[in-house]
N, C-alpha and C. Protein backbone atom coordinates (compact mmCIF):
# COMPACT_ATOMS: atom_id res chain seq x y z
N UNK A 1 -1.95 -46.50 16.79
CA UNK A 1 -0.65 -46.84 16.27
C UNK A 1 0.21 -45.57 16.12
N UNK A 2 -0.43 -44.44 15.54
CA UNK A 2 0.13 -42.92 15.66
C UNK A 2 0.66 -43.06 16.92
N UNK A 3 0.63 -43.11 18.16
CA UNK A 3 0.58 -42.40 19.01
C UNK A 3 1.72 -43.26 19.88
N UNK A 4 1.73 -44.34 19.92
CA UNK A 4 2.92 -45.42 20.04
C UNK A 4 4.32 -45.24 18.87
N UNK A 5 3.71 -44.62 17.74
CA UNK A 5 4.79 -44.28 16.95
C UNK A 5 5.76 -43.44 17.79
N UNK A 6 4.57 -41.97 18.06
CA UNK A 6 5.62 -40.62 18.52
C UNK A 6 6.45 -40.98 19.86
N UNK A 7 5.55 -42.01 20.31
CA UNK A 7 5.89 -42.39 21.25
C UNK A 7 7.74 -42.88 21.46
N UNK A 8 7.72 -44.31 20.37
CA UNK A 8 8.63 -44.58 20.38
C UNK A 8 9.87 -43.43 19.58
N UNK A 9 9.80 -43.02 18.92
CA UNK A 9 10.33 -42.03 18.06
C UNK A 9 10.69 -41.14 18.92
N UNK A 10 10.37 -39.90 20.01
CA UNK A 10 10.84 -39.37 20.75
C UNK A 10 11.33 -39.56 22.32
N UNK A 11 10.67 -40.83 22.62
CA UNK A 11 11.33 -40.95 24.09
C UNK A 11 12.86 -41.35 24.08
N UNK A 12 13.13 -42.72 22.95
CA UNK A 12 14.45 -42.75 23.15
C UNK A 12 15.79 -41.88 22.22
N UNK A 13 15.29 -40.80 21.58
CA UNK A 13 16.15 -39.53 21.49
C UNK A 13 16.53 -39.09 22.56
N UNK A 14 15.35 -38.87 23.14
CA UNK A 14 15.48 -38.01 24.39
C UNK A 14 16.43 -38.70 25.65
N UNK A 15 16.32 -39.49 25.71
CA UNK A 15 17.07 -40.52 26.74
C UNK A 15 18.56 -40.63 26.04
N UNK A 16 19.11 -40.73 24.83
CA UNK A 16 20.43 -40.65 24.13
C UNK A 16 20.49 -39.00 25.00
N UNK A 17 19.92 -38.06 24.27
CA UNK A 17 20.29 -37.16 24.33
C UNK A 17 20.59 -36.51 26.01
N UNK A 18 19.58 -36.78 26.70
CA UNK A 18 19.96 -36.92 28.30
C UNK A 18 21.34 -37.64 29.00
N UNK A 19 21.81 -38.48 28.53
CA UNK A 19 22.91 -39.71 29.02
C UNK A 19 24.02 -38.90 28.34
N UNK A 20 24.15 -38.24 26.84
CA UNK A 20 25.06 -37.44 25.93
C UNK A 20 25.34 -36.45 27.08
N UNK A 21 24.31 -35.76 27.51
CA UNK A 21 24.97 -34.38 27.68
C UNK A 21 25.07 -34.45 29.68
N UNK A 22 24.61 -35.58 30.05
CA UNK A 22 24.95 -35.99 31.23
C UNK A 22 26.36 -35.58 32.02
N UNK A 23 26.83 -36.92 30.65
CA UNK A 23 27.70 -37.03 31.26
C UNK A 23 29.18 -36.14 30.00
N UNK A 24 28.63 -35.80 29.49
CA UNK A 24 29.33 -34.23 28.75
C UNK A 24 29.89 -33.00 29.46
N UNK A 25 28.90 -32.70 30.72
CA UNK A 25 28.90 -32.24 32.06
C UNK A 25 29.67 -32.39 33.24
N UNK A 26 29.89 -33.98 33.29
CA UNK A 26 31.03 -34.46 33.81
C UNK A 26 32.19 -33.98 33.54
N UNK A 27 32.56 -34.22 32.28
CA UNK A 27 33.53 -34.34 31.14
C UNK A 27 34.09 -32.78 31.24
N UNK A 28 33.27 -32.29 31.21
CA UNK A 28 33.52 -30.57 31.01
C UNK A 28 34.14 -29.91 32.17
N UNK A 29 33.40 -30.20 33.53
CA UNK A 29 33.67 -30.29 34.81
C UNK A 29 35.25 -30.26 35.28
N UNK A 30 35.76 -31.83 34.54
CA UNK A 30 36.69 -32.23 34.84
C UNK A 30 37.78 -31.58 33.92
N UNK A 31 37.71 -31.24 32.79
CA UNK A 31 38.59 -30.69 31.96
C UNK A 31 38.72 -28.89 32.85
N UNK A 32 37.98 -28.36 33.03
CA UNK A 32 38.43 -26.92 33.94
C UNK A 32 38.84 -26.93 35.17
N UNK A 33 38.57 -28.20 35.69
CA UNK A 33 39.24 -28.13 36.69
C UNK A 33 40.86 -28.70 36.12
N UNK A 34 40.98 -28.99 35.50
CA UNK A 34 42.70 -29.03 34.94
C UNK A 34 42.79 -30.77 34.62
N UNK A 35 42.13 -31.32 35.02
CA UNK A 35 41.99 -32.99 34.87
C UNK A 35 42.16 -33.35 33.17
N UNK A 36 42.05 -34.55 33.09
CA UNK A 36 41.64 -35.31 31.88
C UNK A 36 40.51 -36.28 32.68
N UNK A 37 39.88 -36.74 31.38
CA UNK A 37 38.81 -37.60 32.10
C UNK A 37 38.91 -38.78 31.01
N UNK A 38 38.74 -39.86 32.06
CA UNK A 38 39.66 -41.03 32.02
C UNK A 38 37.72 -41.63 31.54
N UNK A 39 37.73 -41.90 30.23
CA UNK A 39 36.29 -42.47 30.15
C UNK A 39 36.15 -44.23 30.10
N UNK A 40 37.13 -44.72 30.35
CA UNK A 40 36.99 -46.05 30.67
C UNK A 40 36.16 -46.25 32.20
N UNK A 41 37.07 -45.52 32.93
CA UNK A 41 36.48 -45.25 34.82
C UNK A 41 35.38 -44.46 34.87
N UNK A 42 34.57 -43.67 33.95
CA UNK A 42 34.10 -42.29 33.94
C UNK A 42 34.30 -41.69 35.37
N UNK A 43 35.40 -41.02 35.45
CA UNK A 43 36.12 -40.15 36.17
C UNK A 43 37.07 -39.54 36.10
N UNK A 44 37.24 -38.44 36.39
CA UNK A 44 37.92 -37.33 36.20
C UNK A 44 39.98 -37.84 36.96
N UNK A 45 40.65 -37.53 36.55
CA UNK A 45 42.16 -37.78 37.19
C UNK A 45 42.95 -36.82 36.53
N UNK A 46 43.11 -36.66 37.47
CA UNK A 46 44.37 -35.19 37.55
C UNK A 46 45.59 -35.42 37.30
N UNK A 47 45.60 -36.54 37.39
CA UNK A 47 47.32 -36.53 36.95
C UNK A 47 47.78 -36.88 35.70
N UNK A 48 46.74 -38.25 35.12
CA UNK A 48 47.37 -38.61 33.60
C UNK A 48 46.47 -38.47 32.71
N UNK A 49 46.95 -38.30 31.19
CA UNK A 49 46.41 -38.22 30.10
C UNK A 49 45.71 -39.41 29.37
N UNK A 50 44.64 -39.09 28.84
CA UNK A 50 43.61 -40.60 28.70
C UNK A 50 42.95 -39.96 27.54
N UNK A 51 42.91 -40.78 26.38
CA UNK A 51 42.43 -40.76 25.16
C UNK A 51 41.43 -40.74 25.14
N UNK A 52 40.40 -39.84 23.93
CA UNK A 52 39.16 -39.42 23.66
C UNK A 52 38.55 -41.09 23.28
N UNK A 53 37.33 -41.56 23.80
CA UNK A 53 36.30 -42.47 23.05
C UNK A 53 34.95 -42.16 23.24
N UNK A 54 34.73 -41.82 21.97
CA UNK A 54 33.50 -41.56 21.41
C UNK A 54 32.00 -42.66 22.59
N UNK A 55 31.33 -41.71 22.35
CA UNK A 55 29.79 -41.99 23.37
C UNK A 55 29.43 -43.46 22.81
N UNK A 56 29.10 -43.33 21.80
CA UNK A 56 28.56 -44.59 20.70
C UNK A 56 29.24 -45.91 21.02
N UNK A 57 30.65 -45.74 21.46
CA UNK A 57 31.34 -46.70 21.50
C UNK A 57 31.27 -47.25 23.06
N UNK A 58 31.01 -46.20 23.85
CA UNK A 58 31.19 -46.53 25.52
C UNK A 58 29.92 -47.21 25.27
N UNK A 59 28.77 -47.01 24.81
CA UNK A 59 27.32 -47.38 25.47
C UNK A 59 26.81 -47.71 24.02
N UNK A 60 27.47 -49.07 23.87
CA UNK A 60 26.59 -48.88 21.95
C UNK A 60 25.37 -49.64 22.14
N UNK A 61 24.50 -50.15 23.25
CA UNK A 61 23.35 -50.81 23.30
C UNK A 61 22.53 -49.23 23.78
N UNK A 62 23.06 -48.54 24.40
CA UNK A 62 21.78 -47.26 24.31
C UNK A 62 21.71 -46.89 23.23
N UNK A 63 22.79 -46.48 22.36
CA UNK A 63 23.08 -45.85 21.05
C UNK A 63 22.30 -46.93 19.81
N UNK A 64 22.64 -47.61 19.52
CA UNK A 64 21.70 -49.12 18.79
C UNK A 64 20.65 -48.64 19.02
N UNK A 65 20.37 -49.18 20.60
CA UNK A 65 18.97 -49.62 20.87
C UNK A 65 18.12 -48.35 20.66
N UNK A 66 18.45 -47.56 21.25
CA UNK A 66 17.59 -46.38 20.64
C UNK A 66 17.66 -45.89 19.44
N UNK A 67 18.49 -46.13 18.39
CA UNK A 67 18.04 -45.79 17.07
C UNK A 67 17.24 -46.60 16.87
N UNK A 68 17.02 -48.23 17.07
CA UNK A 68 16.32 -49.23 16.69
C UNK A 68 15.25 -48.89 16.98
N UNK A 69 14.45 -48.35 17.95
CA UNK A 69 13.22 -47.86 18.38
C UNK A 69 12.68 -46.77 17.57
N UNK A 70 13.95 -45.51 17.31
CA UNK A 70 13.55 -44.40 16.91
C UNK A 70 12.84 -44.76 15.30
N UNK A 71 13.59 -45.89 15.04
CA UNK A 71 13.00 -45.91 13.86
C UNK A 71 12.24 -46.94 13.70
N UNK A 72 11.60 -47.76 14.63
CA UNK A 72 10.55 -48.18 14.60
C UNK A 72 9.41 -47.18 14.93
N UNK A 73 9.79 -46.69 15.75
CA UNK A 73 8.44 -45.69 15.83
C UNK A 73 8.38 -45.00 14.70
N UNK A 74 9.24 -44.33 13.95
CA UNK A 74 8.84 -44.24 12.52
C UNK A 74 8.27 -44.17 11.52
N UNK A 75 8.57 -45.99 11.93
CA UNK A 75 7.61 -46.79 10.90
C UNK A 75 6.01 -46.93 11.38
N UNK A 76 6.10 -46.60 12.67
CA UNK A 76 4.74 -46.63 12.96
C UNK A 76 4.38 -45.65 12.32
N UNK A 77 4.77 -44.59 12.94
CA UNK A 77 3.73 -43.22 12.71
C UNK A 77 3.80 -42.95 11.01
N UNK A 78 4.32 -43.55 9.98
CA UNK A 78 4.20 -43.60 8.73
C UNK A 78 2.80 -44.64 8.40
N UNK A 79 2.80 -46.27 9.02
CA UNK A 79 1.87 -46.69 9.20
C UNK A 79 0.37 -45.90 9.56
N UNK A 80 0.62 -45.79 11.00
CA UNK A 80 -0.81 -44.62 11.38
C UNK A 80 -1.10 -43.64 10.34
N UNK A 81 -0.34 -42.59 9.85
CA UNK A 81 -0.54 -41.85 8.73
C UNK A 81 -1.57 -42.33 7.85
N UNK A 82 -0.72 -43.58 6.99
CA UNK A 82 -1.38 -44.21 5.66
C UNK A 82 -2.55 -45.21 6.07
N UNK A 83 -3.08 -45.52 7.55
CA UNK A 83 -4.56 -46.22 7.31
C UNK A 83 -4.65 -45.05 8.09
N UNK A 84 -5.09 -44.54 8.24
CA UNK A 84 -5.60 -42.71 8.33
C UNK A 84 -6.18 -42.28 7.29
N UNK A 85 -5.49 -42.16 6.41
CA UNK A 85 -5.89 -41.23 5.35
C UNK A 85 -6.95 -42.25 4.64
N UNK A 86 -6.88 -43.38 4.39
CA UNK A 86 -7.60 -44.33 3.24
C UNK A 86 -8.98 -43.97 3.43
């Protein structure tokens, strides 16, 4: 049960955090090259100005869903812990 905990608990951080800085990269890309980046299209356009929306909000089933996991695994590895020790 430990081990399905860490399990769940670090893979889908890691997967938020991969998709975050993905496409952050994009984002960054497109801003030096002189663009705005249009995150409805996720793509970069050079000509018009396009309002900031937050990650959480573009993709709120990765964002959810992986907290929902992170903290189930959690609860596992709190579980595993305490019939461990008894």
């Amino acid at each position: 049960m430990l081990r399905l905990g860490l399990l769940l608990l670090l893979v889908p951080a890691l997967g938020m955090m991969t998709g975050y800085m993905m496409e952050q990269s994009l984002i960054d890309a497109c801003l030096d090259a002189g663009g705005s980046f249009d995150y409805a299209a996720e793509a970069c356009d050079p000509v018009g100005n396009h309002a900031f929306v937050p990650f959480s909000v573009r993709n709120p089933l990765l964002v959810n869903g992986g907290m929902l996991l992170s903290t189930l695994g959690l609860f596992l590895c709190l579980g595993g812990l305490y019939v461990r020790r008894r």
